[in-house]
Protein backbone atom coordinates (compact mmCIF):
# COMPACT_ATOMS: atom_id res chain seq x y z
CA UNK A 1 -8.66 -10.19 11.33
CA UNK A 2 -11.35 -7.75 9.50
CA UNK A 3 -11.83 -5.80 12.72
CA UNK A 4 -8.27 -5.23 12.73
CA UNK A 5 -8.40 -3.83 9.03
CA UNK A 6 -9.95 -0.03 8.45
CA UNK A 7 -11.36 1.24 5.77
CA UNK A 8 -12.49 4.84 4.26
CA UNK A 9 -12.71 6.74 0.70
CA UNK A 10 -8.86 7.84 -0.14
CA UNK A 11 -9.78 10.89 -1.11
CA UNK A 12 -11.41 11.81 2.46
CA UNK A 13 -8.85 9.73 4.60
CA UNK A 14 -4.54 9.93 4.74
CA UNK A 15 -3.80 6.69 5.97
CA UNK A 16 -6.05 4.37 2.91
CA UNK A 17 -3.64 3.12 0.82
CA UNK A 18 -4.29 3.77 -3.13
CA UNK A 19 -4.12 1.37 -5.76
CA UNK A 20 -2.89 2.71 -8.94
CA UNK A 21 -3.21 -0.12 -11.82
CA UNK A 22 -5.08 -0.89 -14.46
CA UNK A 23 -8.32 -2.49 -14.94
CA UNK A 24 -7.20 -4.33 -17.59
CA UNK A 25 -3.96 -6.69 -18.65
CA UNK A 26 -2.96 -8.84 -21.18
CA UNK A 27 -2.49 -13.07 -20.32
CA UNK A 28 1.54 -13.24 -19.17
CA UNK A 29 2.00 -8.91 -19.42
CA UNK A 30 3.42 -7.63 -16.30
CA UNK A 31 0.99 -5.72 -14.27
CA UNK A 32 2.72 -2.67 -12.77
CA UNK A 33 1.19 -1.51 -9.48
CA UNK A 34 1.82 1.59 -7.86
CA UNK A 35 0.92 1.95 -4.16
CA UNK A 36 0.72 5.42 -1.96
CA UNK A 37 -0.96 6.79 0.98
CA UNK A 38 -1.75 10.44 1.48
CA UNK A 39 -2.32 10.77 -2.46
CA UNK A 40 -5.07 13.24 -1.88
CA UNK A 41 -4.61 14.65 2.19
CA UNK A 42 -0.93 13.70 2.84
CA UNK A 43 0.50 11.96 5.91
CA UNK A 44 2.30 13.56 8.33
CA UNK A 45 5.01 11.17 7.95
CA UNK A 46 7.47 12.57 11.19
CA UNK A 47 9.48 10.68 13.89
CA UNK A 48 6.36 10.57 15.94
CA UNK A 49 3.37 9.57 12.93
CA UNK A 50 4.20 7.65 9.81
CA UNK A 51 3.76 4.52 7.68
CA UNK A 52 5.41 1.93 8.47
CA UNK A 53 4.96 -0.62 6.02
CA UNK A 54 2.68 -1.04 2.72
CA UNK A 55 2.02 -4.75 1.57
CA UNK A 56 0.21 -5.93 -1.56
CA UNK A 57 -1.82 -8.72 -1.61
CA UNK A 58 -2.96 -10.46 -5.13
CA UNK A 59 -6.10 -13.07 -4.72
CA UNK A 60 -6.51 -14.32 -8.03
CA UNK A 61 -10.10 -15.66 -8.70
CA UNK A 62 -11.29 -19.42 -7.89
CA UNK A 63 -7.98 -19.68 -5.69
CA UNK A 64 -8.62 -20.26 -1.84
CA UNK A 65 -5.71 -18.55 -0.92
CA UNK A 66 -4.12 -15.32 -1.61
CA UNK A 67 0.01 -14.37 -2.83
CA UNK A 68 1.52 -11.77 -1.20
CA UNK A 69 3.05 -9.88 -4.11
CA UNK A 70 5.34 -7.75 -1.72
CA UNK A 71 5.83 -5.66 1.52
CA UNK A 72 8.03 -2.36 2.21
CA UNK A 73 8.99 -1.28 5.26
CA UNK A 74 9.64 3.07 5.47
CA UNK A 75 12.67 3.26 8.30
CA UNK A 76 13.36 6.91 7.59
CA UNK A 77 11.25 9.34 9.54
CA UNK A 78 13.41 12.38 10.28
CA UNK A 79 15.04 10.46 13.47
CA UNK A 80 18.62 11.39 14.39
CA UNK A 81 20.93 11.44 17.24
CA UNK A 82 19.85 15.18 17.50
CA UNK A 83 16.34 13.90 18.28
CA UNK A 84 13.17 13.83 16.49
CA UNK A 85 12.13 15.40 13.39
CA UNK A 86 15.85 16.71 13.14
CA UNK A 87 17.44 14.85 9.63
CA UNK A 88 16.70 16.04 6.40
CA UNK A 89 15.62 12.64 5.55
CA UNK A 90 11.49 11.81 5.74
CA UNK A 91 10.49 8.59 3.70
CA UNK A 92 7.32 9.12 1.01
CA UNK A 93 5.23 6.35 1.60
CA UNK A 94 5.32 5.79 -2.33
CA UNK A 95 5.92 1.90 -4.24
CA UNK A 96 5.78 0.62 -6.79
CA UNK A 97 5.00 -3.62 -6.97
CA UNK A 98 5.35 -5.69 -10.41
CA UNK A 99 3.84 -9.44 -11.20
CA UNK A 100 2.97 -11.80 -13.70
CA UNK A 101 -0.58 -13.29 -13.84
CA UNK A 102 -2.42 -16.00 -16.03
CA UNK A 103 -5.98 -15.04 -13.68
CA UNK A 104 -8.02 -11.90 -12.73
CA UNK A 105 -8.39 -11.48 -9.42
CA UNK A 106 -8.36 -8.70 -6.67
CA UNK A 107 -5.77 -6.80 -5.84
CA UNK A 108 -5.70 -6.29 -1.61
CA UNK A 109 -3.22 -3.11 -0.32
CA UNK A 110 -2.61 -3.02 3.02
CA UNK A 111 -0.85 -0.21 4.90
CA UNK A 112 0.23 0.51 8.26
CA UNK A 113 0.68 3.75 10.89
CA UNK A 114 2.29 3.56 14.22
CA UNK A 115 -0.56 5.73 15.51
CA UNK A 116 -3.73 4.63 13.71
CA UNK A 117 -2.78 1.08 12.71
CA UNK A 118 -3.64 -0.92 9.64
CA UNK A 119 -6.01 0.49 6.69
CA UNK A 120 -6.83 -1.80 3.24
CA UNK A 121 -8.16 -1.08 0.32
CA UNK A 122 -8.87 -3.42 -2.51
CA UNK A 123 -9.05 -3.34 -7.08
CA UNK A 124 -10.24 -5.76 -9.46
CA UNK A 125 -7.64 -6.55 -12.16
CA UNK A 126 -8.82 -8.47 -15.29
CA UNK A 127 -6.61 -10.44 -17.81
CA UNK A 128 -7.61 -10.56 -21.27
């Protein structure tokens, strides 16, 4: 599966997903996540290239398993009967995710082009 998953710098690459959430939460708070891609180069995001789909993944520490927290498909990439590119409508690949958590543990994002496939990028949360 890790050959399947790419990885780069955000800041140098439009299809990482970034992890916007703090470092830090309070035992039973709700930890707010906000997930983009093409925060610093942006993505296309036409009929023909765009995100799919961003999923986030929470692995909380000592657990062998990981929760998925949630997944959001994009469906609106300026497709109409007129052809491509033609609505006024492009989808931002833009979310935002919200859990509960008694561990720390590692947030996983995962998103996904039709062109360049899936990219992940990970953040350590801790709970106070």
């Amino acid at each position: 599966m890790t050959e399947l998953l790419q990885t780069a710098d955000w800041k140098t690459e439009k299809h990482v997903p970034v992890i916007d959430a703090p470092d830090t939460v309070k035992k039973g708070e709700v930890v707010r996540v906000m997930v983009s891609v093409g925060k610093e180069i942006p993505h296309p995001n036409t009929t023909e290239h765009h995100i799919r789909w961003i999923q986030l993944i929470f692995w909380p520490e000592g657990e062998k398993f990981p929760y998925e927290i949630g997944k959001v498909e994009f469906t609106a990439h300026g497709e109409s009967v007129r052809g491509p590119n033609t609505s006024s409508v492009y989808t931002e690949p833009i979310v935002m995710f919200a859990f509960r958590t008694e561990k720390s543990g590692k947030l996983i994002a995962v998103s996904y082009c039709n062109i360049h496939g899936m990219w992940k990028n990970e953040k350590e949360i801790r709970i106070e």
